[in-house]
C-alpha atoms as a PDB file:
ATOM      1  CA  UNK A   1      35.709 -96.257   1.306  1.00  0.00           C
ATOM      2  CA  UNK A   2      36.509 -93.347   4.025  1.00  0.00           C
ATOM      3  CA  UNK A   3      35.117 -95.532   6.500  1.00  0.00           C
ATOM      4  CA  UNK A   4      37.576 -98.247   5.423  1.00  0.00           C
ATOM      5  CA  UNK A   5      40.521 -95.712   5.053  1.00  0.00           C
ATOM      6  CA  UNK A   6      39.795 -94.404   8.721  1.00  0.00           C
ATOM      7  CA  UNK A   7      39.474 -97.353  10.067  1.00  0.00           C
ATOM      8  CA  UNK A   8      42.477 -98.610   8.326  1.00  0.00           C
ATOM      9  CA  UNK A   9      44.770 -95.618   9.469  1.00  0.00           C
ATOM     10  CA  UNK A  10      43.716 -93.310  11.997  1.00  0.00           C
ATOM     11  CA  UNK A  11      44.250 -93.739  15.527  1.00  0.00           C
ATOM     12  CA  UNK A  12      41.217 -93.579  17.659  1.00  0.00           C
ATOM     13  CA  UNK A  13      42.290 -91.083  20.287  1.00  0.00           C
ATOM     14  CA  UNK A  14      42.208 -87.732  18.436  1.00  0.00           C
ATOM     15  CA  UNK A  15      38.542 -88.469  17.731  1.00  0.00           C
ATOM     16  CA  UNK A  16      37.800 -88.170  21.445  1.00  0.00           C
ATOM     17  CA  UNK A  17      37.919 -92.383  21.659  1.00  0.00           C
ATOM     18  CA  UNK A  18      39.141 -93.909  24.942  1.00  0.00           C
ATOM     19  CA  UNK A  19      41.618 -96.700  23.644  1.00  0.00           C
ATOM     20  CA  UNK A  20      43.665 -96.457  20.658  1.00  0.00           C
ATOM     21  CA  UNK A  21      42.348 -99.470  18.809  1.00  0.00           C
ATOM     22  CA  UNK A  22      39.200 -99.481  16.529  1.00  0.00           C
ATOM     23  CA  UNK A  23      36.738-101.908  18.710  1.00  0.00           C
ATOM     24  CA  UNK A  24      33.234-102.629  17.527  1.00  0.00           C
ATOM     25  CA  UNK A  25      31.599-100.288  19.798  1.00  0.00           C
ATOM     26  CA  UNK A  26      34.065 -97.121  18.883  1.00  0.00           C
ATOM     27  CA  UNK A  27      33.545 -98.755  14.727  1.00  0.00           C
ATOM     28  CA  UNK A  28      29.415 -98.481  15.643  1.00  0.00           C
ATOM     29  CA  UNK A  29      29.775 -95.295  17.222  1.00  0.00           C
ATOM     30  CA  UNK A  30      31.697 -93.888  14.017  1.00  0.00           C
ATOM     31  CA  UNK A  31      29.308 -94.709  11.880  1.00  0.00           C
ATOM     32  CA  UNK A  32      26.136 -93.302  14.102  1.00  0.00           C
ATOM     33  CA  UNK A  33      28.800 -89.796  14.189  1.00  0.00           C
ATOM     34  CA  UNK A  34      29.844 -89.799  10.611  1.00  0.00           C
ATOM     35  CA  UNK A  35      27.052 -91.132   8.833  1.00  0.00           C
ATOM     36  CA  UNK A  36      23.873 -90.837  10.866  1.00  0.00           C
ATOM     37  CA  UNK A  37      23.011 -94.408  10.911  1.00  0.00           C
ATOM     38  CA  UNK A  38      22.579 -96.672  13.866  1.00  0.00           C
ATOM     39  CA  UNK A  39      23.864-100.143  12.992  1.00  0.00           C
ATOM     40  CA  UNK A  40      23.298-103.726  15.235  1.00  0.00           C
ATOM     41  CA  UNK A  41      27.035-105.256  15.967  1.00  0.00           C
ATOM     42  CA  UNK A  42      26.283-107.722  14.221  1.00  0.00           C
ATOM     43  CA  UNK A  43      25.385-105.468  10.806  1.00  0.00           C
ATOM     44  CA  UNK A  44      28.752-103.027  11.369  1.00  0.00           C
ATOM     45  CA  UNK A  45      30.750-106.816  11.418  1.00  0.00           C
ATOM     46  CA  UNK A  46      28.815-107.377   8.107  1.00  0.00           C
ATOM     47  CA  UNK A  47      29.796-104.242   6.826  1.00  0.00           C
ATOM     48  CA  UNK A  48      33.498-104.277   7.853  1.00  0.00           C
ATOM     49  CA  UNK A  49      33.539-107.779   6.798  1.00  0.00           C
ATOM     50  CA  UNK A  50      32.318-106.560   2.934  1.00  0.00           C
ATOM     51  CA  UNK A  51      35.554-103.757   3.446  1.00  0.00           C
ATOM     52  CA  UNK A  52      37.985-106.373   3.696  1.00  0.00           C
ATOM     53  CA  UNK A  53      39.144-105.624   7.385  1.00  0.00           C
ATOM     54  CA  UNK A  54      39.076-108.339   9.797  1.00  0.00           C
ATOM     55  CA  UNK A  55      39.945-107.790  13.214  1.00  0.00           C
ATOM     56  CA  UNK A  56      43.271-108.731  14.018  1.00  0.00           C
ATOM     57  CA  UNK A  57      45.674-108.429  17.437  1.00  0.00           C
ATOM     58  CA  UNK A  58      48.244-105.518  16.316  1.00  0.00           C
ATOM     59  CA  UNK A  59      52.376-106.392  16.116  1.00  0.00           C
ATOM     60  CA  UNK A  60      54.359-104.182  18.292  1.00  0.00           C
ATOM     61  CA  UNK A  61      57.386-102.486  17.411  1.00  0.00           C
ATOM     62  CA  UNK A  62      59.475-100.374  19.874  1.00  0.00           C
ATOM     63  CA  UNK A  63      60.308 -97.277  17.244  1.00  0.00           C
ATOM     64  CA  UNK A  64      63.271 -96.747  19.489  1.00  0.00           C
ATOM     65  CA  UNK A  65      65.249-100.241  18.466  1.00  0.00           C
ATOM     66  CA  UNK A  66      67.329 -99.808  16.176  1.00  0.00           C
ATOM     67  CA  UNK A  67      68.316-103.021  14.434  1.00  0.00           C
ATOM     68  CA  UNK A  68      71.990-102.227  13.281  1.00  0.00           C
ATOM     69  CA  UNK A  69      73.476-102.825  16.063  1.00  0.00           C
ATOM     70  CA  UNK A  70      71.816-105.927  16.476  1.00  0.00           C
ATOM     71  CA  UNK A  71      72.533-107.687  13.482  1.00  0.00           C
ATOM     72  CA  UNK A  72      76.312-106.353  13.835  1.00  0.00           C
ATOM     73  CA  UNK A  73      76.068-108.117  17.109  1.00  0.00           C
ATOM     74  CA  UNK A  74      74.751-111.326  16.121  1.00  0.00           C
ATOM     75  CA  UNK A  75      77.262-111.149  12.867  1.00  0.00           C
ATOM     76  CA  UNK A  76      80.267-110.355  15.092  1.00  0.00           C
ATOM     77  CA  UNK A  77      80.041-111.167  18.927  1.00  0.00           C
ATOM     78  CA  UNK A  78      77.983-114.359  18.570  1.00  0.00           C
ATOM     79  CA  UNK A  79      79.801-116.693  16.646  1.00  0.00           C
ATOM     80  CA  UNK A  80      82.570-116.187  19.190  1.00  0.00           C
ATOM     81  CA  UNK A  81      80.743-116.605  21.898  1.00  0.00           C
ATOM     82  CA  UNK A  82      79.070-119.860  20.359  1.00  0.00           C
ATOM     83  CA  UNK A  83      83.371-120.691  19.989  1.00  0.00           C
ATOM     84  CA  UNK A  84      83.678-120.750  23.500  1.00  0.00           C
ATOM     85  CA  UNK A  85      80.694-122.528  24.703  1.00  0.00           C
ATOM     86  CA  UNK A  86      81.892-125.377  21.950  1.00  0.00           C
ATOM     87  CA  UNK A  87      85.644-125.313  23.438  1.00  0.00           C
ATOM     88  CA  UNK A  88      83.942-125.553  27.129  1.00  0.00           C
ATOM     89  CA  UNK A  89      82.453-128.175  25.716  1.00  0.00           C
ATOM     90  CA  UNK A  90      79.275-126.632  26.780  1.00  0.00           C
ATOM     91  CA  UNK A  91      75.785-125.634  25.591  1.00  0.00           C
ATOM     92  CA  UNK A  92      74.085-122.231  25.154  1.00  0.00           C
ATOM     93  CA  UNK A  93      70.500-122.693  26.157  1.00  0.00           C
ATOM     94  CA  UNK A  94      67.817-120.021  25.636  1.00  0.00           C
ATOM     95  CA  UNK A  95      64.910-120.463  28.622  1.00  0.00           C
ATOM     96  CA  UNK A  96      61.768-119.018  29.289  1.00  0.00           C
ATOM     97  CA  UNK A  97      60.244-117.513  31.998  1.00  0.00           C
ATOM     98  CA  UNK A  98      56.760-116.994  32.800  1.00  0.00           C
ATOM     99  CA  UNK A  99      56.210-112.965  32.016  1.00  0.00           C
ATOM    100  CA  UNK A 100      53.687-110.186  33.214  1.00  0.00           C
ATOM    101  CA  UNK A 101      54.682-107.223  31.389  1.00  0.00           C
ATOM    102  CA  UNK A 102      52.733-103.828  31.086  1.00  0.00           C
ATOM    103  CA  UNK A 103      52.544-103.640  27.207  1.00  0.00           C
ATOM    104  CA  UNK A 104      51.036-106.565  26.855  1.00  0.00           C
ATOM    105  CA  UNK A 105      47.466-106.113  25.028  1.00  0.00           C
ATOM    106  CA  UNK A 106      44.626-108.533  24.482  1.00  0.00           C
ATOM    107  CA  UNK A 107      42.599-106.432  22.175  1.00  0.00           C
ATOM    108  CA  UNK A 108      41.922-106.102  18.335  1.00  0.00           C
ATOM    109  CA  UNK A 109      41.568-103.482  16.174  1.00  0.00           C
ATOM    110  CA  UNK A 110      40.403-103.383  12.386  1.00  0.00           C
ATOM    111  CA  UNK A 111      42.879-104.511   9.442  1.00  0.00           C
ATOM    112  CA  UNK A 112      42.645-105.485   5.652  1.00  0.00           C
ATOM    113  CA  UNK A 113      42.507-109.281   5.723  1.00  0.00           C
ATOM    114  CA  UNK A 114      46.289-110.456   5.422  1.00  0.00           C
ATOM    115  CA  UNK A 115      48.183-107.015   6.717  1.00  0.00           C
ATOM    116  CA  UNK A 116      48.571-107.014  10.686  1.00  0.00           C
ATOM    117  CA  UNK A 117      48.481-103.460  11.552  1.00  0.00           C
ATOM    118  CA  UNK A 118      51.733-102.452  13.389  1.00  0.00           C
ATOM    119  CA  UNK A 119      51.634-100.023  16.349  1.00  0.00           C
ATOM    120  CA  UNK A 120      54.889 -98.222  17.002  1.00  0.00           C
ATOM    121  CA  UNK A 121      55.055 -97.936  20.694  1.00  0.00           C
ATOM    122  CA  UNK A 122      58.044 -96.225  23.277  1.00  0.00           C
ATOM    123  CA  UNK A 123      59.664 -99.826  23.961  1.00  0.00           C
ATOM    124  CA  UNK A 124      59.773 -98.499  27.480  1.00  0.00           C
ATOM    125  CA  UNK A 125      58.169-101.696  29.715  1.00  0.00           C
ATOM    126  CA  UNK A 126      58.525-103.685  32.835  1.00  0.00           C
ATOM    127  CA  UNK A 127      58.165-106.973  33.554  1.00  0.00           C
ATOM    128  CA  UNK A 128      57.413-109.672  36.388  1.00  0.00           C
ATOM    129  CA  UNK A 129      59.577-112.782  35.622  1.00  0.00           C
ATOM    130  CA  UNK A 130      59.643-116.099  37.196  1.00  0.00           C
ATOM    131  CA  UNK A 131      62.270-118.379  35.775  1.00  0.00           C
ATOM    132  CA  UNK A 132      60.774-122.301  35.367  1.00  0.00           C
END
């Protein structure tokens, strides 16, 4: 069960790991460190896999939003801008653009089966945009 609990939340980096999401290698290399065992990938999957964790992609969430002002937004700006588009007699159309953004992330990291993990992260990005 500590293996599960670290796993489950710890962040990689203060244990002298690269990346900040539990990958099989850094989950093998744990194990070797904690417990003095050498495992096969395909035995540490077995093992996670009999914790309950599955590996998942991570939601985001920038810490920094803050969501009142938002919803106060969307409860008291919108519905008169959605007035004037209907007395223009026109339409509000939401596109979408073809994005390269630097927080974008293609890896994994190890979850109990059912909970996505959520990383807090700065919010701070950029992006390349092409309209279609």
């Amino acid at each position: 069960m500590r293996l599960r609990r670290t796993l489950t939340t710890r962040n990689p980096l203060p244990r002298k790991f690269e990346f900040a999401l539990w990958t099989h290698e850094m989950v093998r290399e744990l194990i070797r460190m904690r417990f003095d065992v050498h495992l096969s990938e395909a035995s540490m999957g077995r093992l996670v896999c009999k914790l309950g964790l599955s590996p998942q992609r991570p939601l985001e969430h920038a810490y920094q939003r803050d969501p009142i002002p938002t919803q106060t937004r969307l409860r008291q700006e919108y519905p008169a801008i959605e007035q004037a588009v209907k007395l223009a007699r026109a339409q509000i159309i939401f596109a979408d653009e073809a994005n390269i953004r630097s927080d974008y992330h293609s890896h994994a990291t190890w979850a109990p089966v059912g909970q996505t993990l959520l990383v807090a992260r700065t919010g701070a990005r950029f992006t390349s945009s092409q309209p279609f």
